[in-house]
C-alpha atoms as a PDB file:
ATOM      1  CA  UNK A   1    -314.431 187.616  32.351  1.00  0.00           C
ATOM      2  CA  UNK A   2    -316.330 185.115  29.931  1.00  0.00           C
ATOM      3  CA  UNK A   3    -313.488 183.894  28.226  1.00  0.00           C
ATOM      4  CA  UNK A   4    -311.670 183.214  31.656  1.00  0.00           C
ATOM      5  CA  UNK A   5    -314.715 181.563  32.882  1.00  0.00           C
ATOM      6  CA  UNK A   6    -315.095 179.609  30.010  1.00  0.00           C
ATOM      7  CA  UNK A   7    -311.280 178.371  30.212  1.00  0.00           C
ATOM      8  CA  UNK A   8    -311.882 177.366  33.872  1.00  0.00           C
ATOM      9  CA  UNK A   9    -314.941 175.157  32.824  1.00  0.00           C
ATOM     10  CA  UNK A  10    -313.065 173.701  30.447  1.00  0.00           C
ATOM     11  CA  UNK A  11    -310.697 172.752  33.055  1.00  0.00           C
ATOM     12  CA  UNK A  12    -312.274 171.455  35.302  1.00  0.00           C
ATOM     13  CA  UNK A  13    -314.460 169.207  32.743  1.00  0.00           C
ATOM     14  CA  UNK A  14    -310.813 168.223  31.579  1.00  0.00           C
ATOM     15  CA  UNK A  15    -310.158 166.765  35.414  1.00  0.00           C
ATOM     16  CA  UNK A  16    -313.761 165.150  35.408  1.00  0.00           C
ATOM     17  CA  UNK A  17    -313.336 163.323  32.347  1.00  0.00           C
ATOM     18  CA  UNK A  18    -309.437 162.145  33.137  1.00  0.00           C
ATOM     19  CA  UNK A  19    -310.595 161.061  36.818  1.00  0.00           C
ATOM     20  CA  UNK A  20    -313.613 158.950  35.019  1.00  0.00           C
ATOM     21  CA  UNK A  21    -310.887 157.087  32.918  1.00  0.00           C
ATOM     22  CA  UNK A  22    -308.621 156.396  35.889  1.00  0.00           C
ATOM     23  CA  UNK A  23    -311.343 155.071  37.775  1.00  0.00           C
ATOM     24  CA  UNK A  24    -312.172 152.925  35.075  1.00  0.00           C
ATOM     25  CA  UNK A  25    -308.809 151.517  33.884  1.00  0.00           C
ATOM     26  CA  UNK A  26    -307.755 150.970  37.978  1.00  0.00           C
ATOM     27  CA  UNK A  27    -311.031 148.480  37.720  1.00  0.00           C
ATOM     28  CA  UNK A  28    -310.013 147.090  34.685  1.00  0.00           C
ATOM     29  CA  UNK A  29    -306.193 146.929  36.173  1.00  0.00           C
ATOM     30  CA  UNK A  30    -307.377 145.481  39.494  1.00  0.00           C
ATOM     31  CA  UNK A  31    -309.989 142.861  37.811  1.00  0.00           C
ATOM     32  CA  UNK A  32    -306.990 141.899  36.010  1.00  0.00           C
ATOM     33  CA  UNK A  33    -304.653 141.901  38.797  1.00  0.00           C
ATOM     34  CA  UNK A  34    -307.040 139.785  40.909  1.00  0.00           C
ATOM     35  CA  UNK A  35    -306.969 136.846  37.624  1.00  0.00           C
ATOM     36  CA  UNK A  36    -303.265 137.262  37.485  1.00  0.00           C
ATOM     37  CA  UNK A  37    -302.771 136.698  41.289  1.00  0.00           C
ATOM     38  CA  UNK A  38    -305.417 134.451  41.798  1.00  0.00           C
ATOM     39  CA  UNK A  39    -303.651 131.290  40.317  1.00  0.00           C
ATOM     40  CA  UNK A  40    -300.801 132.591  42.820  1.00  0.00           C
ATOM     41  CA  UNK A  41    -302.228 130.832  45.396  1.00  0.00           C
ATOM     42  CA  UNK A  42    -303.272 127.700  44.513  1.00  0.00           C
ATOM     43  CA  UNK A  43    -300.009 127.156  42.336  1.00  0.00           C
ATOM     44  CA  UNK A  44    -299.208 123.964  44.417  1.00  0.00           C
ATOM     45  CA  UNK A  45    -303.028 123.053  44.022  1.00  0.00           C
ATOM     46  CA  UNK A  46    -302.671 123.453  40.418  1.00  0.00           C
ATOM     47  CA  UNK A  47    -299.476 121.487  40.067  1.00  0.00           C
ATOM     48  CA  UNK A  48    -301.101 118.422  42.191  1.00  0.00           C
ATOM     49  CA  UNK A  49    -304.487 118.802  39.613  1.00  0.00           C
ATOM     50  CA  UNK A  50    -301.849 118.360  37.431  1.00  0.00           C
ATOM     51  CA  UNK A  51    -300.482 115.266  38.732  1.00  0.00           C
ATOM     52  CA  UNK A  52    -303.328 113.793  39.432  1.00  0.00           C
ATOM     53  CA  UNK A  53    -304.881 114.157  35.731  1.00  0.00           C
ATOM     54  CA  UNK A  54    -301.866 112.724  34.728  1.00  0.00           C
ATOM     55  CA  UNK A  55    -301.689 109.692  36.866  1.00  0.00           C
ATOM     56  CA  UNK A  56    -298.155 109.123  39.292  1.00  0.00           C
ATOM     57  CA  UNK A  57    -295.955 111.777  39.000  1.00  0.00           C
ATOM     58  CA  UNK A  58    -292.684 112.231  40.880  1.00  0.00           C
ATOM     59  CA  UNK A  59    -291.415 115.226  43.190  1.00  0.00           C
ATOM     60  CA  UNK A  60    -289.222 116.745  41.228  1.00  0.00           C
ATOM     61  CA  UNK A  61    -291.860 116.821  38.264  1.00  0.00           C
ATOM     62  CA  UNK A  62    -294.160 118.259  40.259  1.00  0.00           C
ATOM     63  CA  UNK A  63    -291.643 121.291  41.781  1.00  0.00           C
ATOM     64  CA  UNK A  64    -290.953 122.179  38.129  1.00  0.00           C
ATOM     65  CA  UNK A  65    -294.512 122.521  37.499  1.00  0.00           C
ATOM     66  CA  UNK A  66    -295.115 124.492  40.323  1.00  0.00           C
ATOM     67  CA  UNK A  67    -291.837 126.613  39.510  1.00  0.00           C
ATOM     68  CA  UNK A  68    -292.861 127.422  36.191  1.00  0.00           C
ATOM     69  CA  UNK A  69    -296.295 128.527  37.374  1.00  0.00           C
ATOM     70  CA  UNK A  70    -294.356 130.488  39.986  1.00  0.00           C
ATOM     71  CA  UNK A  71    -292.360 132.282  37.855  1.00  0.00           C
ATOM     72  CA  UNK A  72    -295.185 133.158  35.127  1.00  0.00           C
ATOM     73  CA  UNK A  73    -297.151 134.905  37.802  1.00  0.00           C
ATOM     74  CA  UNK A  74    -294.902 136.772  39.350  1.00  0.00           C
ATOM     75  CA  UNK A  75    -293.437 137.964  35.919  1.00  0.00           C
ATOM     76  CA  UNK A  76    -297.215 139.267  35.284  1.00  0.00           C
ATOM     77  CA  UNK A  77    -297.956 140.449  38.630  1.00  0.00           C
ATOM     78  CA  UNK A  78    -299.518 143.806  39.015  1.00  0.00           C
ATOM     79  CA  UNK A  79    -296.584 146.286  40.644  1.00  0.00           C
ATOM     80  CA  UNK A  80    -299.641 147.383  42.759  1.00  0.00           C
ATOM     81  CA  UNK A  81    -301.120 144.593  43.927  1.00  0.00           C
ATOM     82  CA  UNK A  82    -297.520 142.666  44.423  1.00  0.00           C
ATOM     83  CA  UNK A  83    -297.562 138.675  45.372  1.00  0.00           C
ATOM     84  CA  UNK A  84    -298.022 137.840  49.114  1.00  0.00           C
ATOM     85  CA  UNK A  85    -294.813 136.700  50.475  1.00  0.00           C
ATOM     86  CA  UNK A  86    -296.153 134.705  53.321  1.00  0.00           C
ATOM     87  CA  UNK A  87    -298.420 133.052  50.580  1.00  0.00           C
ATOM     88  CA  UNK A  88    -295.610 131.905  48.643  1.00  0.00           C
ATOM     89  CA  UNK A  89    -293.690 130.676  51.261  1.00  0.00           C
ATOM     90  CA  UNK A  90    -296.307 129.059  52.570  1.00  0.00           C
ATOM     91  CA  UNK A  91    -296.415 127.283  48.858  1.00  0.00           C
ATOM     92  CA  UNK A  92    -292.731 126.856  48.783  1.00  0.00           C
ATOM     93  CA  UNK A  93    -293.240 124.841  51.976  1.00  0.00           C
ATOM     94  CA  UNK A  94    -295.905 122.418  50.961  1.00  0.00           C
ATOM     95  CA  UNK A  95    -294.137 121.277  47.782  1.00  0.00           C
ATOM     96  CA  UNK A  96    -291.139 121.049  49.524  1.00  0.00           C
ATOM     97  CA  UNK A  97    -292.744 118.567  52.238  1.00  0.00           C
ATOM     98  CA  UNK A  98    -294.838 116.949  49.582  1.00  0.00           C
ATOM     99  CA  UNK A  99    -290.735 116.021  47.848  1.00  0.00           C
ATOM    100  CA  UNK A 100    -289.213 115.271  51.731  1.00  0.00           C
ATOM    101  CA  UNK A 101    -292.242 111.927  52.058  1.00  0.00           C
ATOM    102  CA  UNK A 102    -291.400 110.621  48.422  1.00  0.00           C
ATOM    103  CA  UNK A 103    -287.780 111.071  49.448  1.00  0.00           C
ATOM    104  CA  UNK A 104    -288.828 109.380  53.147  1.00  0.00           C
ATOM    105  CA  UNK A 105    -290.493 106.385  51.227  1.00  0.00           C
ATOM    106  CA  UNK A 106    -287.737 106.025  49.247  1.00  0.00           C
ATOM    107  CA  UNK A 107    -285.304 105.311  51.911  1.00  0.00           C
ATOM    108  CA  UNK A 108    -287.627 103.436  53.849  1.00  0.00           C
ATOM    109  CA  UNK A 109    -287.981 101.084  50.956  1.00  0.00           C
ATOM    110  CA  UNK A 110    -284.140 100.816  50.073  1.00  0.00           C
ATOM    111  CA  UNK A 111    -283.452  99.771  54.472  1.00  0.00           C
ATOM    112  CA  UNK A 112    -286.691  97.188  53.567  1.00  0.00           C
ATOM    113  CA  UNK A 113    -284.599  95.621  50.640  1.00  0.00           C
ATOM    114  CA  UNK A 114    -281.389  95.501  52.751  1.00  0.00           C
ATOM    115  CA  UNK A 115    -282.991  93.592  55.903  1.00  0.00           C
ATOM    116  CA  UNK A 116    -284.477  91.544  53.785  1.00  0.00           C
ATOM    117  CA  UNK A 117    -281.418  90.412  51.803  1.00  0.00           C
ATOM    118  CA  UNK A 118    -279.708  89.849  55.061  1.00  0.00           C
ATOM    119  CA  UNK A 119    -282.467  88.239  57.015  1.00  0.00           C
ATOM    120  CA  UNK A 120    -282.035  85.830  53.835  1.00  0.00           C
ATOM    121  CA  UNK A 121    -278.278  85.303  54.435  1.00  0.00           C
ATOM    122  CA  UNK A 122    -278.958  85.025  57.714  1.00  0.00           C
ATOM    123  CA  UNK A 123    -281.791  82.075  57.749  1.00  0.00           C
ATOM    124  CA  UNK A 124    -279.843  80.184  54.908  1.00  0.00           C
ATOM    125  CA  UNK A 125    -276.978  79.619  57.052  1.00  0.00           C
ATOM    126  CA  UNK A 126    -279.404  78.181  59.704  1.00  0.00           C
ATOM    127  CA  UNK A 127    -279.865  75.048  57.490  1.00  0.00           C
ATOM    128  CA  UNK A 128    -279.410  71.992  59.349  1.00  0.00           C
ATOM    129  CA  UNK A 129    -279.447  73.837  62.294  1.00  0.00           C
ATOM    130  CA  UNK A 130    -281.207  72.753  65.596  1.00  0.00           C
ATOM    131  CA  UNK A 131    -283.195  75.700  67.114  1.00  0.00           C
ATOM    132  CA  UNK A 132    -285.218  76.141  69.872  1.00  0.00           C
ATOM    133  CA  UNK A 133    -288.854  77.906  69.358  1.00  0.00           C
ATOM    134  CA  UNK A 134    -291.699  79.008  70.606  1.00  0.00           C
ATOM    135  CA  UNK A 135    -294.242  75.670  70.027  1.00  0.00           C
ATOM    136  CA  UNK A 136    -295.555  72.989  71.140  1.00  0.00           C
ATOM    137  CA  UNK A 137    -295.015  70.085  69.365  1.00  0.00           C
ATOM    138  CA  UNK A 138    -292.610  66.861  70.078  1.00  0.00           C
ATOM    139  CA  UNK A 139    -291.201  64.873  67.245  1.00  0.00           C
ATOM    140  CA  UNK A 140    -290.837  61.310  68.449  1.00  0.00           C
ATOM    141  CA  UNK A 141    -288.448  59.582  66.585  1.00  0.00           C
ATOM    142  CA  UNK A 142    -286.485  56.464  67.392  1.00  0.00           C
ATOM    143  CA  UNK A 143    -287.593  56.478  70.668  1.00  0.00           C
ATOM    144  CA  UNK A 144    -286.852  59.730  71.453  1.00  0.00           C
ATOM    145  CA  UNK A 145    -288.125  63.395  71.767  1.00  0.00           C
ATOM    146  CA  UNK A 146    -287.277  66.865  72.767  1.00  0.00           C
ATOM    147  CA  UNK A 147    -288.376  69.827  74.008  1.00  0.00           C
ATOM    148  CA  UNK A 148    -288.296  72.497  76.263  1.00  0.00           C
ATOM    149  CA  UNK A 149    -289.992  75.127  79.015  1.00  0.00           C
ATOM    150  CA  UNK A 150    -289.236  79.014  79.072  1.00  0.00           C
ATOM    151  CA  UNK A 151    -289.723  80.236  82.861  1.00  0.00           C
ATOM    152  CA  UNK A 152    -289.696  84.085  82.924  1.00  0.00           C
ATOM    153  CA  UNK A 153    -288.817  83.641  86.878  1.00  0.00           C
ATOM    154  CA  UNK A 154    -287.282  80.613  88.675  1.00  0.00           C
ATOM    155  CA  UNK A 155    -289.955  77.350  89.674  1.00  0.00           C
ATOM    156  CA  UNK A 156    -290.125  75.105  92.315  1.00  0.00           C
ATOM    157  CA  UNK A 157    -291.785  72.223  90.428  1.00  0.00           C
ATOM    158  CA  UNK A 158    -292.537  72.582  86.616  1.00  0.00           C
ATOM    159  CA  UNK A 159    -294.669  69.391  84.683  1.00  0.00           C
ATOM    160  CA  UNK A 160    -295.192  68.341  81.069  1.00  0.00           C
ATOM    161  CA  UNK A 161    -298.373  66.616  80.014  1.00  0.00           C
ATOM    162  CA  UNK A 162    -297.784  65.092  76.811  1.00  0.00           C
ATOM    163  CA  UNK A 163    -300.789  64.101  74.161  1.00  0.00           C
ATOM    164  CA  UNK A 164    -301.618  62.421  70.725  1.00  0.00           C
ATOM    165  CA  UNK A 165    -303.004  63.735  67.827  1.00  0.00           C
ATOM    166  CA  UNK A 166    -306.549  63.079  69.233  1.00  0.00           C
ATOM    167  CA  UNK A 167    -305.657  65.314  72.356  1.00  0.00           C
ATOM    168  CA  UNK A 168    -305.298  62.581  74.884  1.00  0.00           C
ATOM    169  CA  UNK A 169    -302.370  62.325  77.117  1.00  0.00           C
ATOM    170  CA  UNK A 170    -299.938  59.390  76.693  1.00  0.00           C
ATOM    171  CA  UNK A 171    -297.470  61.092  79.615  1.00  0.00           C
ATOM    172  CA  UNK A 172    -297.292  63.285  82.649  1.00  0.00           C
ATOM    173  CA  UNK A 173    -293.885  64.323  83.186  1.00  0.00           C
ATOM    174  CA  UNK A 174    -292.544  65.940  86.405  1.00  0.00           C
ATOM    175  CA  UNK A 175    -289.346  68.070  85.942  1.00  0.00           C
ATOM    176  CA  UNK A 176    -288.248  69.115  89.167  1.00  0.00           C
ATOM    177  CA  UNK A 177    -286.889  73.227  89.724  1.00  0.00           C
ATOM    178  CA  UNK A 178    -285.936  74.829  87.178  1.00  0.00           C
ATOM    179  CA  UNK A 179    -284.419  78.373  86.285  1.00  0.00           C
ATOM    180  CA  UNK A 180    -285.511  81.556  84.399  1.00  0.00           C
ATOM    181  CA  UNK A 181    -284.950  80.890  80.837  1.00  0.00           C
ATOM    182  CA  UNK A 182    -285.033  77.847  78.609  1.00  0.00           C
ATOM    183  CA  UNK A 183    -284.759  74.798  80.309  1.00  0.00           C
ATOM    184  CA  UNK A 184    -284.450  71.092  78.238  1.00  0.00           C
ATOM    185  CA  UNK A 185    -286.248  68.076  78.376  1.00  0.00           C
ATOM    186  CA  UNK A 186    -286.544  64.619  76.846  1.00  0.00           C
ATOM    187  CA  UNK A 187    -289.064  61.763  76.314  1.00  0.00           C
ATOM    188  CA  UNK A 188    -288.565  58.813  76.379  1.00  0.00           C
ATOM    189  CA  UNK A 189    -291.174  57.498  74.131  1.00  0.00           C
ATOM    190  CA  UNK A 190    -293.310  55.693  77.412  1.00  0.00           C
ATOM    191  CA  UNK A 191    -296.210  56.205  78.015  1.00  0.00           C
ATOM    192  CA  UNK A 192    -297.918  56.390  81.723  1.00  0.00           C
ATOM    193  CA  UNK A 193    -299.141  52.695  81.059  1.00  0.00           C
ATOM    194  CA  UNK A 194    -295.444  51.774  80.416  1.00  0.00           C
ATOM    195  CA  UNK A 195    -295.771  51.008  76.362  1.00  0.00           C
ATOM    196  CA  UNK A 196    -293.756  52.133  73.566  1.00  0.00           C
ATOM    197  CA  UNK A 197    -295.640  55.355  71.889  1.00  0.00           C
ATOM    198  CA  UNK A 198    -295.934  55.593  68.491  1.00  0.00           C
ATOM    199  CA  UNK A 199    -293.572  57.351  65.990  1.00  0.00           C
ATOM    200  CA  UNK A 200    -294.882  60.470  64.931  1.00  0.00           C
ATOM    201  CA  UNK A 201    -295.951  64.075  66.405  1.00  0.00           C
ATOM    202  CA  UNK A 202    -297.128  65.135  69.529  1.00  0.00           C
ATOM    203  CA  UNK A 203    -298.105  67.749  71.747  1.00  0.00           C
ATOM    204  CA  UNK A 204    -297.181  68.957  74.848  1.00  0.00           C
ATOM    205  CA  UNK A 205    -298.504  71.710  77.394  1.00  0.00           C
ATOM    206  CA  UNK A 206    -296.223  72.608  80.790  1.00  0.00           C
ATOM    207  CA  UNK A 207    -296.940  74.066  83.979  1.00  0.00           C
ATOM    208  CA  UNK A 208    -294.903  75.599  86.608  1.00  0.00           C
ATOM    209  CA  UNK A 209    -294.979  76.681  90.036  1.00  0.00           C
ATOM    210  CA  UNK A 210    -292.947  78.259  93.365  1.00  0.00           C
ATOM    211  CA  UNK A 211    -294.237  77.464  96.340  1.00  0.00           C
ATOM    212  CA  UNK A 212    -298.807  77.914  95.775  1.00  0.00           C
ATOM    213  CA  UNK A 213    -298.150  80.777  93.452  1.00  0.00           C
ATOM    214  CA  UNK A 214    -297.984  79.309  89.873  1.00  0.00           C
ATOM    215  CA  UNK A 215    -295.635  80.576  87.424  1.00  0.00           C
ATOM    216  CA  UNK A 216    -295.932  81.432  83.573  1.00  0.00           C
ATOM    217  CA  UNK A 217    -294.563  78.570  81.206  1.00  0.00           C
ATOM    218  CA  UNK A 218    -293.854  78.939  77.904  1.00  0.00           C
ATOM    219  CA  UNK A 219    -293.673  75.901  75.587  1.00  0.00           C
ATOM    220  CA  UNK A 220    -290.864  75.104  73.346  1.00  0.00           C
ATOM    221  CA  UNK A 221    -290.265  73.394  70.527  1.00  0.00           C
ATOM    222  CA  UNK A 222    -286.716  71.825  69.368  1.00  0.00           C
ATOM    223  CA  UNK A 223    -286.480  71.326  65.694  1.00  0.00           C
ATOM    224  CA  UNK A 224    -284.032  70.657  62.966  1.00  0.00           C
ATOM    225  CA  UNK A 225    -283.900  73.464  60.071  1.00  0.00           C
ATOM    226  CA  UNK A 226    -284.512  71.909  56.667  1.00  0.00           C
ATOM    227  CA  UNK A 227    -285.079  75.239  54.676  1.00  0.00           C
ATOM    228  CA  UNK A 228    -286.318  78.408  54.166  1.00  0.00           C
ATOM    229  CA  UNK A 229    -288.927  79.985  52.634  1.00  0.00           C
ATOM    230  CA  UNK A 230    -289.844  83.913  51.867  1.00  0.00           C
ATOM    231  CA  UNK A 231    -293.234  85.260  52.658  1.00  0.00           C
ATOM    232  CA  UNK A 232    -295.363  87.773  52.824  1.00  0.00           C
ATOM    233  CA  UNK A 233    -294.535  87.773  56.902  1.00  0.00           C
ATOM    234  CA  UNK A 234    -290.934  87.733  56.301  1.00  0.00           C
ATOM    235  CA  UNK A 235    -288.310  84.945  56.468  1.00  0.00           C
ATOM    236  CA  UNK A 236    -289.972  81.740  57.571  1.00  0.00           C
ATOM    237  CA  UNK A 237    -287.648  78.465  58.441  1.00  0.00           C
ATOM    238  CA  UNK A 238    -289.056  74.520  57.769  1.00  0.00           C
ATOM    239  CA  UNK A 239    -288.845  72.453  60.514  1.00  0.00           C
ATOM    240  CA  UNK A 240    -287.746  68.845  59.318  1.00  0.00           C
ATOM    241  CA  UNK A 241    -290.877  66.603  59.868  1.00  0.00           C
ATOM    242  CA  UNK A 242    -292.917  69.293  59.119  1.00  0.00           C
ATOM    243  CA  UNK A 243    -294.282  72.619  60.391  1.00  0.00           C
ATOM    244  CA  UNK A 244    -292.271  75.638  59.810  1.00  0.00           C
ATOM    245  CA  UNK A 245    -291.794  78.964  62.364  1.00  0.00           C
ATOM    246  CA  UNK A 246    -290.710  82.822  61.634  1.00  0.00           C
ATOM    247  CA  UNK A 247    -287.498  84.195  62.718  1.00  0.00           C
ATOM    248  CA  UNK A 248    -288.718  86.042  65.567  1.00  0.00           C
ATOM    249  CA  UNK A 249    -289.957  82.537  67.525  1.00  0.00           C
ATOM    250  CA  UNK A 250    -286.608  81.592  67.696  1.00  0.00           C
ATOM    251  CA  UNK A 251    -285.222  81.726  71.217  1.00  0.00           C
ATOM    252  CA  UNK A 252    -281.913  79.883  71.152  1.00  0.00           C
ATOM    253  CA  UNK A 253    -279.678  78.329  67.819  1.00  0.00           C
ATOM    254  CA  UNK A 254    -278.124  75.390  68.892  1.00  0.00           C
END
């Protein structure tokens, strides 16, 4: 009976001792599980570090970084403690969005540089071009000036008050009906004291009503295109005599 006692001692301190070093190498196996998977998810974090340490780096650079990261981990990945999928899709998606916005600006940028070109084709063939725009200044030149209203419903009566440089007016002028739209006018050069004004720029407010209820006027400028210039703003086109408007005051191209 000893002997057979003996063996089953020996046994069972056999099992003890091979549980003990299981236990121990599944922490080991797990600790290093846990520093294999951890980069796993914060691979896209670790390929924007990157980038960022780095200065400006492209999409594509950056999903090649995060690839290669990919890859590494899940070659070293414990077969027990397997990558999340959900994780790495969720990875998959964020780089992927991250390339869609650089490929977003990029378009945006190339439809910027087409307008632009054509706005430019566009405004050069408005050179020596009359145009009516929103303003409200009159050139008087030999004897003459023009201008116009912009109604946005029809008027009854509709009057332009005319003044210097100094603000004072030199004219009252009484139009009569008029429709919705632009609607023309042109000075003389008289003043209300029946003398010759002076060459030179003015400026000119209008008013309109129907009936007691007074309606919204819009003064309008008629100048001659002399050139064009390219701003920050956009395409802007110089008025011969001076001043200058964008392209988006332009109501009517004569």
């Amino acid at each position: 009976m000893l002997p057979i006692l003996a063996a089953i001692g020996t046994g069972l301190s056999v099992l003890s001792s091979l549980k003990t070093l299981t236990s121990s190498s599944g922490s080991t196996t797990g600790t290093d599980a846990n520093a294999t998977n951890a980069p796993a998810t914060n691979a896209s974090a670790l390929a924007g570090s990157s980038s960022s340490a780095t200065g400006a780096t492209s999409s594509t650079e950056q999903q090649d970084r995060f690839l290669k990261l990919l890859v590494t981990q899940m070659k070293n990945q414990d077969p027990l403690n397997p990558l999340d999928n959900a994780q790495v899709t969720s990875q998959l998606a964020q780089i992927n969005t991250v390339s869609g916005i650089e490929k977003l600006n990029t378009t945006v940028q190339g439809l910027s540089s087409s307008l632009l070109a054509s706005q430019s084709v566009q405004s050069a063939s408005m050179i020596g071009r009359q145009v009516y725009a929103t303003g409200s200044y009159l050139n008087l030149e030999n004897g003459k000036a023009t201008g116009a209203v912009n109604l946005t419903q029809p008027a009854d009566r509709v009057y332009v008050a005319i003044a210097d440089s100094a603000g004072t007016v030199v004219r009252r002028i009484e139009l009569g009906s008029a429709n919705t739209g632009v609607s023309g006018f042109e000075w003389d050069g008289k003043t209300d004291a029946g003398t010759t004004a002076a060459a030179g720029q003015y400026v000119f407010q209008v008013t309109a009503a129907r009936g007691n209820t007074a309606i919204p006027a819009e003064p309008i400028t008629l100048g001659t295109v002399d050139g064009v210039s390219l701003g920050a703003g956009g395409m802007t086109l110089n008025l011969k005599g001076g001043g200058s408007i964008g392209m988006s005051d332009v109501k009517q191209i004569l």
